[in-house]
C-alpha atoms as a PDB file:
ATOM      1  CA  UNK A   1       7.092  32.906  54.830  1.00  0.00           C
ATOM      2  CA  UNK A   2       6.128  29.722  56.352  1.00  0.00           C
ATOM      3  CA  UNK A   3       7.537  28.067  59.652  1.00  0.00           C
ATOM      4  CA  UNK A   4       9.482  25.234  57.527  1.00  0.00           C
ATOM      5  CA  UNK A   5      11.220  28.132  55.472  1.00  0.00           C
ATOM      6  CA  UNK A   6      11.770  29.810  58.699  1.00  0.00           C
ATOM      7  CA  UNK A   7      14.086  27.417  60.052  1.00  0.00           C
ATOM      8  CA  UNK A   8      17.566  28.166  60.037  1.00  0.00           C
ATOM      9  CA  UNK A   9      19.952  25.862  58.003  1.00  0.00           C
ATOM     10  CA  UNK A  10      21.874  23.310  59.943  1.00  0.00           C
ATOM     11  CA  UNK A  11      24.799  24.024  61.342  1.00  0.00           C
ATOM     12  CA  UNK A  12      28.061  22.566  59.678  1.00  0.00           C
ATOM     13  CA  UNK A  13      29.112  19.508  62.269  1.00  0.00           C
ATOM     14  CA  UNK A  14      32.876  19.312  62.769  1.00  0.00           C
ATOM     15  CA  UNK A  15      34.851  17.137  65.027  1.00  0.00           C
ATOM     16  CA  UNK A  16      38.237  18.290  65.635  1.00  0.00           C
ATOM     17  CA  UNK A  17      41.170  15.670  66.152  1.00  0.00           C
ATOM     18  CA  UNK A  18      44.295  17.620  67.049  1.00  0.00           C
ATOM     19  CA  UNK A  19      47.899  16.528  68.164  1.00  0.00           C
ATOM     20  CA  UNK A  20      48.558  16.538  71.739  1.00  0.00           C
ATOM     21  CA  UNK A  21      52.105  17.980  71.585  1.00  0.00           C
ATOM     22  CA  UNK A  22      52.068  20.274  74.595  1.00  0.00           C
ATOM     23  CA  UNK A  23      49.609  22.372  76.362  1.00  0.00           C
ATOM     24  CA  UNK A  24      49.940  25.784  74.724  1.00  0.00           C
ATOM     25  CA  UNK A  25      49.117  24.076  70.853  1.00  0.00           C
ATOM     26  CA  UNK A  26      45.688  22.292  73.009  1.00  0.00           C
ATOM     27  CA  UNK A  27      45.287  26.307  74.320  1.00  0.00           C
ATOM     28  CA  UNK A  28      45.562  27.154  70.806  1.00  0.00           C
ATOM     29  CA  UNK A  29      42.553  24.328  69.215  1.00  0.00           C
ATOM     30  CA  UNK A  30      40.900  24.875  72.404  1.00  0.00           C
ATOM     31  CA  UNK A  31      40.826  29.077  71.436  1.00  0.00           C
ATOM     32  CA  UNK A  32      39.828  27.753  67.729  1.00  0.00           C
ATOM     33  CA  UNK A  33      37.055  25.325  68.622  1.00  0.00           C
ATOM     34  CA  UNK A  34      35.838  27.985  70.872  1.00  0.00           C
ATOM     35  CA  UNK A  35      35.762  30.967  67.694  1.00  0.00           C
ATOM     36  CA  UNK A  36      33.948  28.187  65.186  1.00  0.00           C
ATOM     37  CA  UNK A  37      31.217  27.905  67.664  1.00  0.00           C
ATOM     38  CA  UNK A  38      31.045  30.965  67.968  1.00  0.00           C
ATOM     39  CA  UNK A  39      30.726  31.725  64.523  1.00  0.00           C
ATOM     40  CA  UNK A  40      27.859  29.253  64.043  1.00  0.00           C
ATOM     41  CA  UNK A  41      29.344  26.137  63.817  1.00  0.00           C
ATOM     42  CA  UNK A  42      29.037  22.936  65.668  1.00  0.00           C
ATOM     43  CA  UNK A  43      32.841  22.489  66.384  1.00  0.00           C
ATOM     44  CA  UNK A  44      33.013  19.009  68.942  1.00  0.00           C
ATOM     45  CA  UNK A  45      36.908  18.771  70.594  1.00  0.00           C
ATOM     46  CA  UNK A  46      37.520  16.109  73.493  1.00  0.00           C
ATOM     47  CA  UNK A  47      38.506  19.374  75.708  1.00  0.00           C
ATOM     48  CA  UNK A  48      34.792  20.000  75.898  1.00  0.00           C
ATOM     49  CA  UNK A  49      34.030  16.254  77.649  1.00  0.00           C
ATOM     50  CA  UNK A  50      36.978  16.218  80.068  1.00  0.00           C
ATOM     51  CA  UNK A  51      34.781  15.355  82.926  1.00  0.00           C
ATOM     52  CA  UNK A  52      32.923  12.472  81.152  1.00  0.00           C
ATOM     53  CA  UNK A  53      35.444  11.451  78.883  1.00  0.00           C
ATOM     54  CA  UNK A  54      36.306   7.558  80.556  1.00  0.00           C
ATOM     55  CA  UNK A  55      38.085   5.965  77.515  1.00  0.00           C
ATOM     56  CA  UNK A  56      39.497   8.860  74.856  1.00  0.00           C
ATOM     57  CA  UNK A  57      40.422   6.194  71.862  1.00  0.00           C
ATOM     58  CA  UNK A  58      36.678   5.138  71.612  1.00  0.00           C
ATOM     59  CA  UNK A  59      35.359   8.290  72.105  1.00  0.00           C
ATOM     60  CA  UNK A  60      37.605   9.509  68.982  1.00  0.00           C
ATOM     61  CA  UNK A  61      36.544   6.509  67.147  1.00  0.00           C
ATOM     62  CA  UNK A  62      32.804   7.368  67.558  1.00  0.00           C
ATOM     63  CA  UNK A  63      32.908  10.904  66.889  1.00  0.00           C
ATOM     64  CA  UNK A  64      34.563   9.791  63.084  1.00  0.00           C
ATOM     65  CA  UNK A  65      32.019   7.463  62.043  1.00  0.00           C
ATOM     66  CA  UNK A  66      30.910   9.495  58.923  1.00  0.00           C
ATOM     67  CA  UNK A  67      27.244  10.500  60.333  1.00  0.00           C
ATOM     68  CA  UNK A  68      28.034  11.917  63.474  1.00  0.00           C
ATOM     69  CA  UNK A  69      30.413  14.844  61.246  1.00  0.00           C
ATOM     70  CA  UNK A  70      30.617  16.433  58.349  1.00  0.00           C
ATOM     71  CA  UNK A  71      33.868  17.535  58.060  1.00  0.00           C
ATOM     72  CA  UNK A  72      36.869  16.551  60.629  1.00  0.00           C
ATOM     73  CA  UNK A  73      39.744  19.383  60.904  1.00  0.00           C
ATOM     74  CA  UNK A  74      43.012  17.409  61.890  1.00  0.00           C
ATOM     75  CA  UNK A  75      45.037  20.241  63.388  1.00  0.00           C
ATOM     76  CA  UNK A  76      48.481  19.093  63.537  1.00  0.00           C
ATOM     77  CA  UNK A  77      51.980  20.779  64.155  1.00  0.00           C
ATOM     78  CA  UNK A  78      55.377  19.630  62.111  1.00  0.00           C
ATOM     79  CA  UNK A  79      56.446  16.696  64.043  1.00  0.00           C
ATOM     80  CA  UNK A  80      53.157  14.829  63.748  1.00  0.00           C
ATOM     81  CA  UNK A  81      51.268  16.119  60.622  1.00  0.00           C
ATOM     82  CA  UNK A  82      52.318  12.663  58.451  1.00  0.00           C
ATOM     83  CA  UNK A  83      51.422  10.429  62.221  1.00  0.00           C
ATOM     84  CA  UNK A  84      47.925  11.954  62.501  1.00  0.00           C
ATOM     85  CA  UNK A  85      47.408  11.840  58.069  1.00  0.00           C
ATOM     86  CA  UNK A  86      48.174   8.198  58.189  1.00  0.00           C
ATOM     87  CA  UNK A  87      46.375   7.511  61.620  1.00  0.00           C
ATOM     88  CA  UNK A  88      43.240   9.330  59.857  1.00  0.00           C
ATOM     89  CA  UNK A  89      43.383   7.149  57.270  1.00  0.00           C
ATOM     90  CA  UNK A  90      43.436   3.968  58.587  1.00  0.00           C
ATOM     91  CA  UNK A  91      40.091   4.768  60.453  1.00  0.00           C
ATOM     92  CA  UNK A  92      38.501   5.865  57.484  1.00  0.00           C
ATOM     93  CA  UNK A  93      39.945   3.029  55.442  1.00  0.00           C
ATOM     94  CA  UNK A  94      38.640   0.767  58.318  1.00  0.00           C
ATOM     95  CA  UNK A  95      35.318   2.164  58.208  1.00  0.00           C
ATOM     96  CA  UNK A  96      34.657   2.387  54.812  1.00  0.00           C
ATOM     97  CA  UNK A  97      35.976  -0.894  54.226  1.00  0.00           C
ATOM     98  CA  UNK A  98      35.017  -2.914  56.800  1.00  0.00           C
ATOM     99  CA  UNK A  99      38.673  -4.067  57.159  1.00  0.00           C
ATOM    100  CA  UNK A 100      41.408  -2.506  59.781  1.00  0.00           C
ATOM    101  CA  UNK A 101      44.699  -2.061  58.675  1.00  0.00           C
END
């Protein structure tokens, strides 16, 4: 086998946007984020960057540009799965399109 089949496939990258509705459901993506790593994937949450984190809207923005992620898990509850849907799609709509909403 040579070195270049050797090589382990990438890891899936996922950024996880979650609703901030109290602190047990952030214990709860927190625990999540935490079992995805450890099961080999490159989970990226904001609670991992608390200490360098200086402007959280920006940082969000930047971590959903389509090559920094494959695949963003929006973990809402009830109250604010259609907010976070339609927030989620204005950003991609904006990026995508060029256009904001």
């Amino acid at each position: 086998m040579s070195a270049s089949e050797q090589t382990s496939p990438a890891r899936p990258r996922v950024f996880i946007s979650y609703s901030h509705d109290s602190p047990a459901h952030c214990d709860l993506v927190l625990h999540l984020a935490q079992q995805l790593r450890r099961d080999g994937i490159n989970a990226e949450l904001d609670q991992f960057h608390q200490e360098e984190l200086k402007h959280w809207p920006r940082w969000c923005e930047e971590q959903l540009r389509p090559e920094n992620f494959d695949f963003v898990l929006s973990v809402c509850t009830p109250d604010t799965s259609g907010v976070s849907r339609a927030g989620l799609q204005r950003m991609w709509a904006k990026e995508f399109s060029g256009k904001g909403p």
